[in-house]
Every structure is written in C-alpha cells, then in structure tokens.
PDB file of N, CA and C in Angstrom:
ATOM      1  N   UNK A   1       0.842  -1.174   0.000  1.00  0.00           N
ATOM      2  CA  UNK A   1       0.000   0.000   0.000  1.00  0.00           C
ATOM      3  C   UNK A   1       0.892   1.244   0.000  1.00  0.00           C
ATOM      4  N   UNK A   2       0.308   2.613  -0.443  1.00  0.00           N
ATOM      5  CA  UNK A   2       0.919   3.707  -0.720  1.00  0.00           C
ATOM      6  C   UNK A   2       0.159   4.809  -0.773  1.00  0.00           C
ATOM      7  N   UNK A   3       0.600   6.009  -0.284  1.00  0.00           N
ATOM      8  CA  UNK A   3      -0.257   7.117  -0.091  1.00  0.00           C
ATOM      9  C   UNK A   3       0.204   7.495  -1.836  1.00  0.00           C
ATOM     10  N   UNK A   4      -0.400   7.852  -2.883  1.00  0.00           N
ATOM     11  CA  UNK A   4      -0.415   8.356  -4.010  1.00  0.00           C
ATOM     12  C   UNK A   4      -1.026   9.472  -4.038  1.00  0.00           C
ATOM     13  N   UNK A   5      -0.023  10.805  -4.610  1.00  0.00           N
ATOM     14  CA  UNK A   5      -0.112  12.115  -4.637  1.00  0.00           C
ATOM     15  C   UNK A   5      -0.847  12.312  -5.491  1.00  0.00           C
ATOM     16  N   UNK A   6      -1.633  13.592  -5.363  1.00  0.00           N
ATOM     17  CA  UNK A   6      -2.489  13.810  -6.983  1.00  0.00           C
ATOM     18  C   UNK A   6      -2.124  13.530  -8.383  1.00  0.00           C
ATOM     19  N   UNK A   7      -0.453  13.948  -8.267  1.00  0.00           N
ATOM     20  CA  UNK A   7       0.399  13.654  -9.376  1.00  0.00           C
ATOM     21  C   UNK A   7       0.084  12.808  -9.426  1.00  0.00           C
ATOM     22  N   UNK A   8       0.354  11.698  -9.346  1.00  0.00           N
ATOM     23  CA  UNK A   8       0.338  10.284  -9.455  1.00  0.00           C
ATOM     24  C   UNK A   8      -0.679   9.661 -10.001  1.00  0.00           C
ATOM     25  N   UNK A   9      -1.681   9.737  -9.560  1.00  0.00           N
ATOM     26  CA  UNK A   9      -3.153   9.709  -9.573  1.00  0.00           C
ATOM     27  C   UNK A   9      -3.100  10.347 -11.231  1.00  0.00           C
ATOM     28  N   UNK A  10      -2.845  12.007 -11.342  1.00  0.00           N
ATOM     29  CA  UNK A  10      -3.448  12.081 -12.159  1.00  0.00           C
ATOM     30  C   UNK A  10      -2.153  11.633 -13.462  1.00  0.00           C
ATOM     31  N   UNK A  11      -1.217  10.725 -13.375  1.00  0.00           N
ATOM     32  CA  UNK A  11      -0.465  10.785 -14.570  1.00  0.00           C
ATOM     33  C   UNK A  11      -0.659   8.949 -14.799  1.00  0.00           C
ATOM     34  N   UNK A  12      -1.725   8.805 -14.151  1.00  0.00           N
ATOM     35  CA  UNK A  12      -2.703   7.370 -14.130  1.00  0.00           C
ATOM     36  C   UNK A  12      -3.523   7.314 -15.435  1.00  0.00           C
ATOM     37  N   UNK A  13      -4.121   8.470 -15.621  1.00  0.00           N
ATOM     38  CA  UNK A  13      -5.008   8.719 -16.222  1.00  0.00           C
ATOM     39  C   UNK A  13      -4.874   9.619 -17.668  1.00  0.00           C
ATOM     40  N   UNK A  14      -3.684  10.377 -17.194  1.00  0.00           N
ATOM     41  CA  UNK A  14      -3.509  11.488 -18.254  1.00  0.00           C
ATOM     42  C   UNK A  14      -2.529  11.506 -18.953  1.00  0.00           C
ATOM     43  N   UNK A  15      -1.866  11.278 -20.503  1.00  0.00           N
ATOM     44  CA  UNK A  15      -0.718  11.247 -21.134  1.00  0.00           C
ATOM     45  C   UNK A  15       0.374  12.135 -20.315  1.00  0.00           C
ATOM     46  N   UNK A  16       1.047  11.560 -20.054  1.00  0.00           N
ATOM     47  CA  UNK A  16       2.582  12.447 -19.197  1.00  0.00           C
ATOM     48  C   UNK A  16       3.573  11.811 -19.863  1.00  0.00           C
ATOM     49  N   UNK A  17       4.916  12.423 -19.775  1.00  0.00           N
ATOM     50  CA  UNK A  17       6.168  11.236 -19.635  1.00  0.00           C
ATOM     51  C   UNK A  17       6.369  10.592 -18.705  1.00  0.00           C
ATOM     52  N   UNK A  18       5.842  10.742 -17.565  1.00  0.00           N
ATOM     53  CA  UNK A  18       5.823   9.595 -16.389  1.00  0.00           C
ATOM     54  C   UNK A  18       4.993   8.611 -16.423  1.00  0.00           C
ATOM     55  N   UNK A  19       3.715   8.942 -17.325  1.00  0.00           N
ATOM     56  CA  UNK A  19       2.746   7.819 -17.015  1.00  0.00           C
ATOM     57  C   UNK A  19       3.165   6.578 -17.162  1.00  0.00           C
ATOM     58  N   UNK A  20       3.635   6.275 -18.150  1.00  0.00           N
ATOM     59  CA  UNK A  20       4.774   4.485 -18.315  1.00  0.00           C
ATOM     60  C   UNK A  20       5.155   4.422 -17.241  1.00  0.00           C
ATOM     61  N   UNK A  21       5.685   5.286 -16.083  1.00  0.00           N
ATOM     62  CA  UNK A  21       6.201   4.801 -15.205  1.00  0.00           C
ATOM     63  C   UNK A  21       5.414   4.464 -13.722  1.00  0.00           C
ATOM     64  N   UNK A  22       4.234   5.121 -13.862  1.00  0.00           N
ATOM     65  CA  UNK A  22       3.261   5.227 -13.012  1.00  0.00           C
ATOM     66  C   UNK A  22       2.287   3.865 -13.497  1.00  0.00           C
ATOM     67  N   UNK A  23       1.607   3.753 -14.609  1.00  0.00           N
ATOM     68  CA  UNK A  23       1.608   2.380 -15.161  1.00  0.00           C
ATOM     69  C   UNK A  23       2.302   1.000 -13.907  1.00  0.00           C
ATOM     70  N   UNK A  24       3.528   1.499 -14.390  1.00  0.00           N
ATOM     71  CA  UNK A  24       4.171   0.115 -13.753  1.00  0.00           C
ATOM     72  C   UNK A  24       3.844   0.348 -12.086  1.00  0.00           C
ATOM     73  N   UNK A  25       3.680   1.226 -11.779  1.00  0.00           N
ATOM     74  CA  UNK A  25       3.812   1.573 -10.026  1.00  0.00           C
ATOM     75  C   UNK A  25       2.698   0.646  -9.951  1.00  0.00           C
ATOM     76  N   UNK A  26       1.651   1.087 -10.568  1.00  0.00           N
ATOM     77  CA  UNK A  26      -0.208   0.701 -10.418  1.00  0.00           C
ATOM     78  C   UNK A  26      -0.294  -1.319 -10.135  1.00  0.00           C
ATOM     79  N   UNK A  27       0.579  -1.315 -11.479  1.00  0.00           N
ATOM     80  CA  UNK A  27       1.368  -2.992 -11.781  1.00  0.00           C
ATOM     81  C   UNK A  27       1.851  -3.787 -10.511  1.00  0.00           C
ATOM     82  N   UNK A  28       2.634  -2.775 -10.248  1.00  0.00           N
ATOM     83  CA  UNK A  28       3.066  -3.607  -8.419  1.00  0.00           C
ATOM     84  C   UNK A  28       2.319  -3.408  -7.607  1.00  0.00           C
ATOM     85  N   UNK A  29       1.494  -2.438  -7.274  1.00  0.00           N
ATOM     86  CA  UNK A  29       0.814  -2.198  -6.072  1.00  0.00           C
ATOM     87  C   UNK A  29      -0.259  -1.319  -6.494  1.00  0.00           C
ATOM     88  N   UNK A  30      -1.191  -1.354  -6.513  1.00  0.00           N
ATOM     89  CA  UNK A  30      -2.474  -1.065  -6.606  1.00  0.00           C
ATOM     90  C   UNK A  30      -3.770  -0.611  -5.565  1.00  0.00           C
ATOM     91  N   UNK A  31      -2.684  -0.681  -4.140  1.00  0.00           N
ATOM     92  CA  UNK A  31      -3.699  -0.246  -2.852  1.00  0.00           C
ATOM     93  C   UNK A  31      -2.868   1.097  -3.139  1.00  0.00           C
ATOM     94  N   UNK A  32      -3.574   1.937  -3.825  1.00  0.00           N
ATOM     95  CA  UNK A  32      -3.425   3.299  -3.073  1.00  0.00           C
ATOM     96  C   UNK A  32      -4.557   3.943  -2.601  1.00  0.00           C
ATOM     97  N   UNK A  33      -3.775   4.908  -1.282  1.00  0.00           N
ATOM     98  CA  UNK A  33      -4.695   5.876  -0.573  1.00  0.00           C
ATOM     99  C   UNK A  33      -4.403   7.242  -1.056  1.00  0.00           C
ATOM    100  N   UNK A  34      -5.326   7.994   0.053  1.00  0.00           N
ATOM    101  CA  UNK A  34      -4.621   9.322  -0.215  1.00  0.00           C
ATOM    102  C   UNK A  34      -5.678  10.276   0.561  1.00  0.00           C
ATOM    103  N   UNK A  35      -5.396  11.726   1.226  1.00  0.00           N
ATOM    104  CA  UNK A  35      -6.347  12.562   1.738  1.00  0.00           C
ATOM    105  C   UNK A  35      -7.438  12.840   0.836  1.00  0.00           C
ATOM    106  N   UNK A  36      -8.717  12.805   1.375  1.00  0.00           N
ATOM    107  CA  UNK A  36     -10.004  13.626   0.435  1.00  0.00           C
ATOM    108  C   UNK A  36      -9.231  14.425  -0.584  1.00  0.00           C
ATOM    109  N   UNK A  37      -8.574  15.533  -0.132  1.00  0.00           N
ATOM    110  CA  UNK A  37      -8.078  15.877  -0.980  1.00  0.00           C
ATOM    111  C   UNK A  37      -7.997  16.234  -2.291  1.00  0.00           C
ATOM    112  N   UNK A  38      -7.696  15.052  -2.620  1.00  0.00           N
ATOM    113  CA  UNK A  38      -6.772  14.389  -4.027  1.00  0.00           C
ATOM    114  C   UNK A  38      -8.034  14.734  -4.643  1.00  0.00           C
ATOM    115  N   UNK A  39      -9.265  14.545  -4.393  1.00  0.00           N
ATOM    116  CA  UNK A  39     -10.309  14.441  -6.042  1.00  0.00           C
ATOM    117  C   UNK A  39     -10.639  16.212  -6.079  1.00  0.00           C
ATOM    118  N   UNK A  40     -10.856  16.829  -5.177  1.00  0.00           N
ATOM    119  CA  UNK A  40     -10.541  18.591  -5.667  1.00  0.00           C
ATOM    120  C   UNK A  40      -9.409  19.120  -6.653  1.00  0.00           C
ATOM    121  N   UNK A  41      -8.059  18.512  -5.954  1.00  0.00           N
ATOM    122  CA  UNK A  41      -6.672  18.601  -6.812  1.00  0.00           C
ATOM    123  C   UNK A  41      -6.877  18.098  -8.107  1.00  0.00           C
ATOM    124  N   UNK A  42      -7.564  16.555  -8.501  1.00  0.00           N
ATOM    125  CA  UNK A  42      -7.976  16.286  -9.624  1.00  0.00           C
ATOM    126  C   UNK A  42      -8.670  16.904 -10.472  1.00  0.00           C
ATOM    127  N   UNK A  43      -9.531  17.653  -9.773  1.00  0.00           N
ATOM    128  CA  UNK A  43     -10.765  18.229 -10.985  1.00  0.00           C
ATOM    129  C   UNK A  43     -10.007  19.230 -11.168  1.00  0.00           C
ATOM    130  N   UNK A  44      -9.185  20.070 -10.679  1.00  0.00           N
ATOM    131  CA  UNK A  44      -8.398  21.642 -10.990  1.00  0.00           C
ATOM    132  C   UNK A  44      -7.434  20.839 -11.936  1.00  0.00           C
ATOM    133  N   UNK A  45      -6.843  19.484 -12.318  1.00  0.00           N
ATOM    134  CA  UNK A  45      -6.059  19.196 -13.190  1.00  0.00           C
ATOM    135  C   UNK A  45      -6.771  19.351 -14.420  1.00  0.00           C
ATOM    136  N   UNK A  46      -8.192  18.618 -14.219  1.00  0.00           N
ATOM    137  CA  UNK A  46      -8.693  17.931 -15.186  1.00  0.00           C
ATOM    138  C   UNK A  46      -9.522  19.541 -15.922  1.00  0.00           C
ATOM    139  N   UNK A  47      -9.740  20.697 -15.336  1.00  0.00           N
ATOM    140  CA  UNK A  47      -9.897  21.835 -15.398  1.00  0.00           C
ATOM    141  C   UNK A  47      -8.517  22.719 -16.229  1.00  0.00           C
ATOM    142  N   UNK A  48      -7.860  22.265 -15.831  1.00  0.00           N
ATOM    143  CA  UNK A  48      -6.713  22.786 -16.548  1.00  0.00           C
ATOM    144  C   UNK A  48      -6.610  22.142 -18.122  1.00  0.00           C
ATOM    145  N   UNK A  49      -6.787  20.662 -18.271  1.00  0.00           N
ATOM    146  CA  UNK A  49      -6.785  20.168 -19.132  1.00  0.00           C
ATOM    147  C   UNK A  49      -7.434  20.757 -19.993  1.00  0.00           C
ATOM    148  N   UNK A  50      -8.993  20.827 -19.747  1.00  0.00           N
ATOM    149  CA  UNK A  50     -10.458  21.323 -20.621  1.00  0.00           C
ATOM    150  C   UNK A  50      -9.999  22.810 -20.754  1.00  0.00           C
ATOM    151  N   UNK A  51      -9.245  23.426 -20.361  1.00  0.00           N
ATOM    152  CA  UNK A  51      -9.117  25.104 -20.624  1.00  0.00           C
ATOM    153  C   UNK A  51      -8.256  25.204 -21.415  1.00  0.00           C
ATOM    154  N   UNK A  52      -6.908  24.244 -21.298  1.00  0.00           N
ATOM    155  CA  UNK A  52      -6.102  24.155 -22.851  1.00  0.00           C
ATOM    156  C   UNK A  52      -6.917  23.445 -23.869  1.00  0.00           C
ATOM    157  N   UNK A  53      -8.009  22.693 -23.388  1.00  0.00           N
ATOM    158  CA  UNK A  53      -8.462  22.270 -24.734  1.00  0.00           C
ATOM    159  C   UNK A  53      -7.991  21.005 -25.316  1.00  0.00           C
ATOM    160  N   UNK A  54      -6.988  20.284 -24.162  1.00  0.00           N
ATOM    161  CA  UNK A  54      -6.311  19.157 -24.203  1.00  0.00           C
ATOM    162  C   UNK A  54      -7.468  17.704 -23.884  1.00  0.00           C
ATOM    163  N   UNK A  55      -8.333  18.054 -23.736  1.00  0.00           N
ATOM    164  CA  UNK A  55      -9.188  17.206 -23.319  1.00  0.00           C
ATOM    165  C   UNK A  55     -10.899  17.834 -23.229  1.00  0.00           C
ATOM    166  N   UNK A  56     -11.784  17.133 -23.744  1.00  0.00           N
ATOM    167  CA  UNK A  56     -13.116  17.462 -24.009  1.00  0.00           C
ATOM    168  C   UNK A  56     -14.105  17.770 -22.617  1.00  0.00           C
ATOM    169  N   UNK A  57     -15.321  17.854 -22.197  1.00  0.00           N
ATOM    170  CA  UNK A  57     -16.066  17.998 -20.440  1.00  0.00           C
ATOM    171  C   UNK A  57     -16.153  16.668 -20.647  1.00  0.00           C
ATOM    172  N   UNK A  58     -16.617  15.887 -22.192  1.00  0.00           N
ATOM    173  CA  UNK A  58     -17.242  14.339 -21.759  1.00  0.00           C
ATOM    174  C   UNK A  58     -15.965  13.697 -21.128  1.00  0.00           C
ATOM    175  N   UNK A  59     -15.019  13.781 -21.476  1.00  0.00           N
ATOM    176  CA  UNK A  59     -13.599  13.094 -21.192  1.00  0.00           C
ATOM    177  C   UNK A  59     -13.470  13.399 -20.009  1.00  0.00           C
ATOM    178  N   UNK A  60     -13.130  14.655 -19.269  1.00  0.00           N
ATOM    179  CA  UNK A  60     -13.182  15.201 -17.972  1.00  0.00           C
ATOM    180  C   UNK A  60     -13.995  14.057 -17.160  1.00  0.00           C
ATOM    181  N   UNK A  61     -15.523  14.327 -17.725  1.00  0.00           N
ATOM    182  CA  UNK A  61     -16.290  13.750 -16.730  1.00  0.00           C
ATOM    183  C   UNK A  61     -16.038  11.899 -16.392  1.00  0.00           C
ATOM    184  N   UNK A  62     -15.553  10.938 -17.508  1.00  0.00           N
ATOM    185  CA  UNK A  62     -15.256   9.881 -17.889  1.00  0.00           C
ATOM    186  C   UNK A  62     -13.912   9.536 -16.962  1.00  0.00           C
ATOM    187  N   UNK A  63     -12.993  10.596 -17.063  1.00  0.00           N
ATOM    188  CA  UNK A  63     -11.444  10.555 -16.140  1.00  0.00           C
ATOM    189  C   UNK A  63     -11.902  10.582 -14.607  1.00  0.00           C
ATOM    190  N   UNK A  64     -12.533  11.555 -14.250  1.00  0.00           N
ATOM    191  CA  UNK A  64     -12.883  11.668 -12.813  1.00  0.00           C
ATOM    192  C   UNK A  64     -13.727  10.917 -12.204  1.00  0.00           C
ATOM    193  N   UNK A  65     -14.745   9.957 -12.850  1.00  0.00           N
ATOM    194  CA  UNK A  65     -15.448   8.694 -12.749  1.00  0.00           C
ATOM    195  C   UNK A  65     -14.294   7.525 -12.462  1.00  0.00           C
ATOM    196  N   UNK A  66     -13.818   7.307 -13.503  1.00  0.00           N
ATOM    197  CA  UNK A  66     -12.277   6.351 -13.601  1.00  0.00           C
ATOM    198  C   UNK A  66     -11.544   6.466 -12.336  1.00  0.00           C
ATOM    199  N   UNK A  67     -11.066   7.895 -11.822  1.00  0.00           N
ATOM    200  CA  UNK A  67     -10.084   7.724 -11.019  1.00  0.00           C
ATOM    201  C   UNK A  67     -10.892   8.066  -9.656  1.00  0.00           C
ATOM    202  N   UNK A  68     -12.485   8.248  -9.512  1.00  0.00           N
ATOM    203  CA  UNK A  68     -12.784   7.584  -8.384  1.00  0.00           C
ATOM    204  C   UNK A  68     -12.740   6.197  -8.500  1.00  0.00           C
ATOM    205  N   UNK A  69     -13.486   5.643  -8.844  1.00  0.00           N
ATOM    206  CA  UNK A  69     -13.571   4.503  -9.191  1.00  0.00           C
ATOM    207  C   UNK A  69     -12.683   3.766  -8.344  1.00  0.00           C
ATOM    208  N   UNK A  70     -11.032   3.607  -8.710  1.00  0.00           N
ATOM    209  CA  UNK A  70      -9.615   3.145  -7.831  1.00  0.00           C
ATOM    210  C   UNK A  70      -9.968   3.688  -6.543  1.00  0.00           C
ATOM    211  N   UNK A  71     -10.378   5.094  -6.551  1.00  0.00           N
ATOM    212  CA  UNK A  71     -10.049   5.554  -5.196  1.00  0.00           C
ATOM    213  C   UNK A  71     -10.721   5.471  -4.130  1.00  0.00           C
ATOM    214  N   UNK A  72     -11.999   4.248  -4.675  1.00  0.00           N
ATOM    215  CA  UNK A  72     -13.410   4.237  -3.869  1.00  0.00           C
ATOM    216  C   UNK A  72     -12.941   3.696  -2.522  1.00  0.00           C
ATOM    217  N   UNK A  73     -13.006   3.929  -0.999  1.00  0.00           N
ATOM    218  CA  UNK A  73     -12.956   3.611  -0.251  1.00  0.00           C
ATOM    219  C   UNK A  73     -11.688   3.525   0.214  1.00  0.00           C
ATOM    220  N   UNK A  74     -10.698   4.506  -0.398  1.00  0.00           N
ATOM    221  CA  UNK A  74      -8.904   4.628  -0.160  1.00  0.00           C
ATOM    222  C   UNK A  74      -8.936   6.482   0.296  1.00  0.00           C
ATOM    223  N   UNK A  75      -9.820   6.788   0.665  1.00  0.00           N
ATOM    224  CA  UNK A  75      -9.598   8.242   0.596  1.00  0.00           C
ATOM    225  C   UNK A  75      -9.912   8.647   2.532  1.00  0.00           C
ATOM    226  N   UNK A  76      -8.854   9.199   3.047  1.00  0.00           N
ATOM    227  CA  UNK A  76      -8.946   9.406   4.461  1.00  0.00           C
ATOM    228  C   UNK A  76      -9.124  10.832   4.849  1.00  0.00           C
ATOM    229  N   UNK A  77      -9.644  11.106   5.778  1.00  0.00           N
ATOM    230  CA  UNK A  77      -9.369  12.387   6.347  1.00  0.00           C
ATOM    231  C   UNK A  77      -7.930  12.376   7.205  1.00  0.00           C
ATOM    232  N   UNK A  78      -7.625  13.692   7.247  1.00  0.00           N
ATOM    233  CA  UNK A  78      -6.210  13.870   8.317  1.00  0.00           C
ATOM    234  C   UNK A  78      -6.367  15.051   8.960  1.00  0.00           C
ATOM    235  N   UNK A  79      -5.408  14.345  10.425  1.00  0.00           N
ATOM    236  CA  UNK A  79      -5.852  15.838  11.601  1.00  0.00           C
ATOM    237  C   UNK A  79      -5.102  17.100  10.693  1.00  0.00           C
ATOM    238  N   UNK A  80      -5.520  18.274  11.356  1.00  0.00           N
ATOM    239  CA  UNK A  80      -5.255  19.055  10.741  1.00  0.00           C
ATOM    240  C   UNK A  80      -4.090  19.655  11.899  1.00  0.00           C
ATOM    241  N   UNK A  81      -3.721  19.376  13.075  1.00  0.00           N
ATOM    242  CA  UNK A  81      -2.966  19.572  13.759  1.00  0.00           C
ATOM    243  C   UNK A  81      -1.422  18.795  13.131  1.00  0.00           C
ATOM    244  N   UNK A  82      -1.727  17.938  12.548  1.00  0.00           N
ATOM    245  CA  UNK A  82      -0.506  17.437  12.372  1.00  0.00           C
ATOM    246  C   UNK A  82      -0.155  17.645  10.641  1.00  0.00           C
ATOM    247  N   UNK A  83      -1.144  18.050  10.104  1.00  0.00           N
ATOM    248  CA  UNK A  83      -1.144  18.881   8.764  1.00  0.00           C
ATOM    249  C   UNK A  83      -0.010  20.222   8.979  1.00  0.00           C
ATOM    250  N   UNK A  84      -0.577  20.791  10.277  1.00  0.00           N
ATOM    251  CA  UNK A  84      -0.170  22.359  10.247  1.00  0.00           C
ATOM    252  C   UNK A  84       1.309  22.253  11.166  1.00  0.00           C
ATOM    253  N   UNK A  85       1.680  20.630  11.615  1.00  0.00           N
ATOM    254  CA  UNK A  85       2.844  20.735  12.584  1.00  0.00           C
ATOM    255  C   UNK A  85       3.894  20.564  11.617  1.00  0.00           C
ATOM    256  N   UNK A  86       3.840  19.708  10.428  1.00  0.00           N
ATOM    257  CA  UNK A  86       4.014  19.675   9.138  1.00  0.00           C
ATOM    258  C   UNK A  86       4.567  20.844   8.647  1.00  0.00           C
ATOM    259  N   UNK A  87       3.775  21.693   8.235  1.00  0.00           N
ATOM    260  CA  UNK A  87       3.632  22.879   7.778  1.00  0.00           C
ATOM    261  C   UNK A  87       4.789  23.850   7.853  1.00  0.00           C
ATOM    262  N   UNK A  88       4.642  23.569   9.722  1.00  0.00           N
ATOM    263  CA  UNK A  88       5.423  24.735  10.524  1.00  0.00           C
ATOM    264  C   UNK A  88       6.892  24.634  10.156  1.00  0.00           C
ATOM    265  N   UNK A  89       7.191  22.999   9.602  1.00  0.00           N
ATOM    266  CA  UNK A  89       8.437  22.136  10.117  1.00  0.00           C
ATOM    267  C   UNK A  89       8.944  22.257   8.375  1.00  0.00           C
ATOM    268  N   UNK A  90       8.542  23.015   7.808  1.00  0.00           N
ATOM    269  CA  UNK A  90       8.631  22.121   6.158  1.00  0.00           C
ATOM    270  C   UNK A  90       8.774  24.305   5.367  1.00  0.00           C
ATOM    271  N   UNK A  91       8.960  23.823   3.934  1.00  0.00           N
ATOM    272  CA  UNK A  91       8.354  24.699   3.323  1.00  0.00           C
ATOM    273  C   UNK A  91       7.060  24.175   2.033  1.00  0.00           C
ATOM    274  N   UNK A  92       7.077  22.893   2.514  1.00  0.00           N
ATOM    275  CA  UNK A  92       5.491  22.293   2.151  1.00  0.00           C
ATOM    276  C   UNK A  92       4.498  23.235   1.942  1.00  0.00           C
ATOM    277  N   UNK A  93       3.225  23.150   1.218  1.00  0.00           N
ATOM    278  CA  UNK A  93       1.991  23.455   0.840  1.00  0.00           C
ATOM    279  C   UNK A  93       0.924  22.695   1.921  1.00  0.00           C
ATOM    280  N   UNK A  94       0.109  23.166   2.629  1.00  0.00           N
ATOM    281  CA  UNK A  94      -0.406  22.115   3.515  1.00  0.00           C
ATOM    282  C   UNK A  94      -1.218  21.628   2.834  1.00  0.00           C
ATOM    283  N   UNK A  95      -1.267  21.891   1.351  1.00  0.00           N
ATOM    284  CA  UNK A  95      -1.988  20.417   0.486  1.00  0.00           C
ATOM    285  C   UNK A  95      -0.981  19.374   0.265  1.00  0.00           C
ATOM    286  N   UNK A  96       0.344  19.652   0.380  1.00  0.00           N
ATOM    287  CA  UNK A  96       1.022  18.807   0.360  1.00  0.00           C
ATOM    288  C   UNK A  96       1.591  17.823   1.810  1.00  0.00           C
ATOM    289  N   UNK A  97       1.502  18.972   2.526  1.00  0.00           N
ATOM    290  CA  UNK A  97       1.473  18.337   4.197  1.00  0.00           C
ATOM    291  C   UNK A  97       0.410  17.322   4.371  1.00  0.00           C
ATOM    292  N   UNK A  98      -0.665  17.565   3.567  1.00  0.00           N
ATOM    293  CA  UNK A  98      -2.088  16.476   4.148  1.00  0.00           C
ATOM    294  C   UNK A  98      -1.351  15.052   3.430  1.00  0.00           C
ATOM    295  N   UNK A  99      -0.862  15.111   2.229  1.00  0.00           N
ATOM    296  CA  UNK A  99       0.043  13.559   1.819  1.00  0.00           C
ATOM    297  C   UNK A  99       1.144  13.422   2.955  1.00  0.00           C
ATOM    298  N   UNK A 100       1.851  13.615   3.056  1.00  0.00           N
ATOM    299  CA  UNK A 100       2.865  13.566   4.254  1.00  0.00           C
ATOM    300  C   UNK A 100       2.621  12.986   5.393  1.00  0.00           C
ATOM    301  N   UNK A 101       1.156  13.493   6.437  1.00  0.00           N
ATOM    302  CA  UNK A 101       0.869  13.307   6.860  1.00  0.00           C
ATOM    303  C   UNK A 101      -0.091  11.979   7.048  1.00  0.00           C
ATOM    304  N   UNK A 102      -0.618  11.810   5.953  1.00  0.00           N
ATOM    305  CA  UNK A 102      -1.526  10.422   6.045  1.00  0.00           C
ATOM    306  C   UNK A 102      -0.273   9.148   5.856  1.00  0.00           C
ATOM    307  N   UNK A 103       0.703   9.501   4.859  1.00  0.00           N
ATOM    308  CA  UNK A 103       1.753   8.285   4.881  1.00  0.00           C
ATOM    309  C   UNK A 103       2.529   8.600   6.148  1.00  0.00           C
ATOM    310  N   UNK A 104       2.466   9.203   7.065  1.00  0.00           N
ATOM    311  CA  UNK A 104       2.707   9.087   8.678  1.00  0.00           C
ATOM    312  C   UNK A 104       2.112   8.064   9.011  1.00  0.00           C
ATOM    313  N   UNK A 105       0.873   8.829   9.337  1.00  0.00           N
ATOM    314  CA  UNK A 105      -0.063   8.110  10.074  1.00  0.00           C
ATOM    315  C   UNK A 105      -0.066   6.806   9.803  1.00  0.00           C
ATOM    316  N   UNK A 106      -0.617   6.747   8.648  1.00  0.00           N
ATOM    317  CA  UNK A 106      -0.306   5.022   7.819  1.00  0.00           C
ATOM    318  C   UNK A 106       1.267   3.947   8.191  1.00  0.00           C
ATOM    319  N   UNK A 107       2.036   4.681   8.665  1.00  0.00           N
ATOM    320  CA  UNK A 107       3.312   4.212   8.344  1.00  0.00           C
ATOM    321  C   UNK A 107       3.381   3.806   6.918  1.00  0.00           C
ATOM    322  N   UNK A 108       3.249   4.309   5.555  1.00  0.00           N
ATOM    323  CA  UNK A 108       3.626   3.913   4.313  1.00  0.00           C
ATOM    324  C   UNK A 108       3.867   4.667   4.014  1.00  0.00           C
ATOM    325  N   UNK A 109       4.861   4.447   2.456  1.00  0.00           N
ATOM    326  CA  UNK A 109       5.565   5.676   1.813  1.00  0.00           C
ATOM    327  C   UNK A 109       4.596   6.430   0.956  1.00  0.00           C
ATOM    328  N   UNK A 110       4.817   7.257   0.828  1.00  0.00           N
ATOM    329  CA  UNK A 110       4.189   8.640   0.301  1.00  0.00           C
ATOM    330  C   UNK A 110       4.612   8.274  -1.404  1.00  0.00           C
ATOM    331  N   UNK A 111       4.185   8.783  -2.584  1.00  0.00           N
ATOM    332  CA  UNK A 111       5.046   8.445  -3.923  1.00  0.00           C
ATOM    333  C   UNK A 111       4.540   9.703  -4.199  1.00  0.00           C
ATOM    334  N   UNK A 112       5.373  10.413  -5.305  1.00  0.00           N
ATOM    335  CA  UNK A 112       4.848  11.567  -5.861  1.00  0.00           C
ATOM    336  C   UNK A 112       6.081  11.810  -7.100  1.00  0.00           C
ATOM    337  N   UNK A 113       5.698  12.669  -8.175  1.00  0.00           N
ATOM    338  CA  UNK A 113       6.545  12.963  -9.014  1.00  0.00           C
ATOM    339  C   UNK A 113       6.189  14.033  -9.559  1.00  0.00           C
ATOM    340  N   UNK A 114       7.106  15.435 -10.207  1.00  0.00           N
ATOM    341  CA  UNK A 114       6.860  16.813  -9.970  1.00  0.00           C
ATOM    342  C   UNK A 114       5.736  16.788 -11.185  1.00  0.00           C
ATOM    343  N   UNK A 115       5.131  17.815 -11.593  1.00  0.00           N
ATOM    344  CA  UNK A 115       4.057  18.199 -12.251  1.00  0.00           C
ATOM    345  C   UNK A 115       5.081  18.593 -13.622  1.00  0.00           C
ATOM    346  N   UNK A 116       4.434  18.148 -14.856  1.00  0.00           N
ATOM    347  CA  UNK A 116       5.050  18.051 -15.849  1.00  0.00           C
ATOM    348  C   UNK A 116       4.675  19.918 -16.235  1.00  0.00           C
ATOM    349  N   UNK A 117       5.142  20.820 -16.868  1.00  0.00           N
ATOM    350  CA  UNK A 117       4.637  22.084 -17.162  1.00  0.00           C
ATOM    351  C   UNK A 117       3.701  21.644 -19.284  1.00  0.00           C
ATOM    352  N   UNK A 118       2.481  21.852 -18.811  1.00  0.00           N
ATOM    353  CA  UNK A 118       1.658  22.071 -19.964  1.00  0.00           C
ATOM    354  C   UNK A 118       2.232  23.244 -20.901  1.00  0.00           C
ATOM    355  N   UNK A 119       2.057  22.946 -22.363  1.00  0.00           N
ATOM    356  CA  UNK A 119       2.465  23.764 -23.117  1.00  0.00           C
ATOM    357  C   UNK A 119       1.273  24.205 -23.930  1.00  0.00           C
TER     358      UNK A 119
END
C-alpha cells in the first residue's frame, strides 16, 4: 500500500512522460490511498486540461469517474494539527502536508513525481 499524490493519480489517467512509469507503479501495487483531498486537486487538473483544450467535459467527466472509481474507499481524512505541525516544520503546501501526513499516520511511503509544465 501507498499514499499516491495527486500527481500520481493524475499521470494514471492522463498522457505524461511519467505515465509508463506510473503504469508500472499501479502494476506492483495497486492499494493506493490518499487525503479527500486528491479528487478537488484532480478536478483543478482535469480543469486545466479542458481550458487548454487538451481534453473534451465528456472526457473530464469519464477521467474523474475512472479515477474515483480506484479511489473508492482509499480516501482518508487527516488531523489538521498534524497537517499544520508539518507545515510549521517544512516549506510544504499544507496540500502537500495532508500527503505527508496520512503516509505518517499510515506508516507507508508517500510516492509523488513533480508536475510536468503544460504547453
């Protein structure tokens, strides 16, 4: 099992140069979690997508079905005390502290890989 970052999640779903490699992650291990979070972070991807025009609303709506779908019953809440102790301790995003924090809590590793820049 593995806390999987939005990245991750969304290069599951969405042509990247990582996705081959995320592919294979899915291949070995397939329990991923992750904070509520992640499906807000998703739709602002999948929002980004539809505003370049890289992707259609039916597609949008089809991707974010899909990647609940995996995520049905993997999605946790996290204290927010230990979000913000995080925070204090880091130069983290406390959207990024809430991953951090659940692969704490969890004792499992966190996976993430940087955001590719859209052209």
């Amino acid at each position: 099992m593995i806390v999987a970052d939005t990245n991750i999640i969304s290069y599951l779903f969405l042509p990247t140069s990582y996705s081959n490699s995320v592919d294979k992650l899915f291949t070995l291990d397939s329990a991923w979690i992750a904070p509520t979070l992640w499906k807000s972070e998703f739709r602002n991807v999948l929002a980004l997508y539809l505003r370049k025009e890289i992707i259609t609303f039916e597609k949008a709506l089809q991707l974010q079905e899909a990647a609940e779908s995996i995520m049905i019953n993997s999605e946790f809440e996290v204290s927010s005390s230990q979000v913000l102790a995080l925070v204090n301790k880091s130069n983290c995003s406390a959207y990024d502290c809430e991953f951090i924090a659940l692969a704490k809590h969890q004792n499992i590793p966190l996976i993430t890989i940087p955001s590719p820049i859209l052209i």
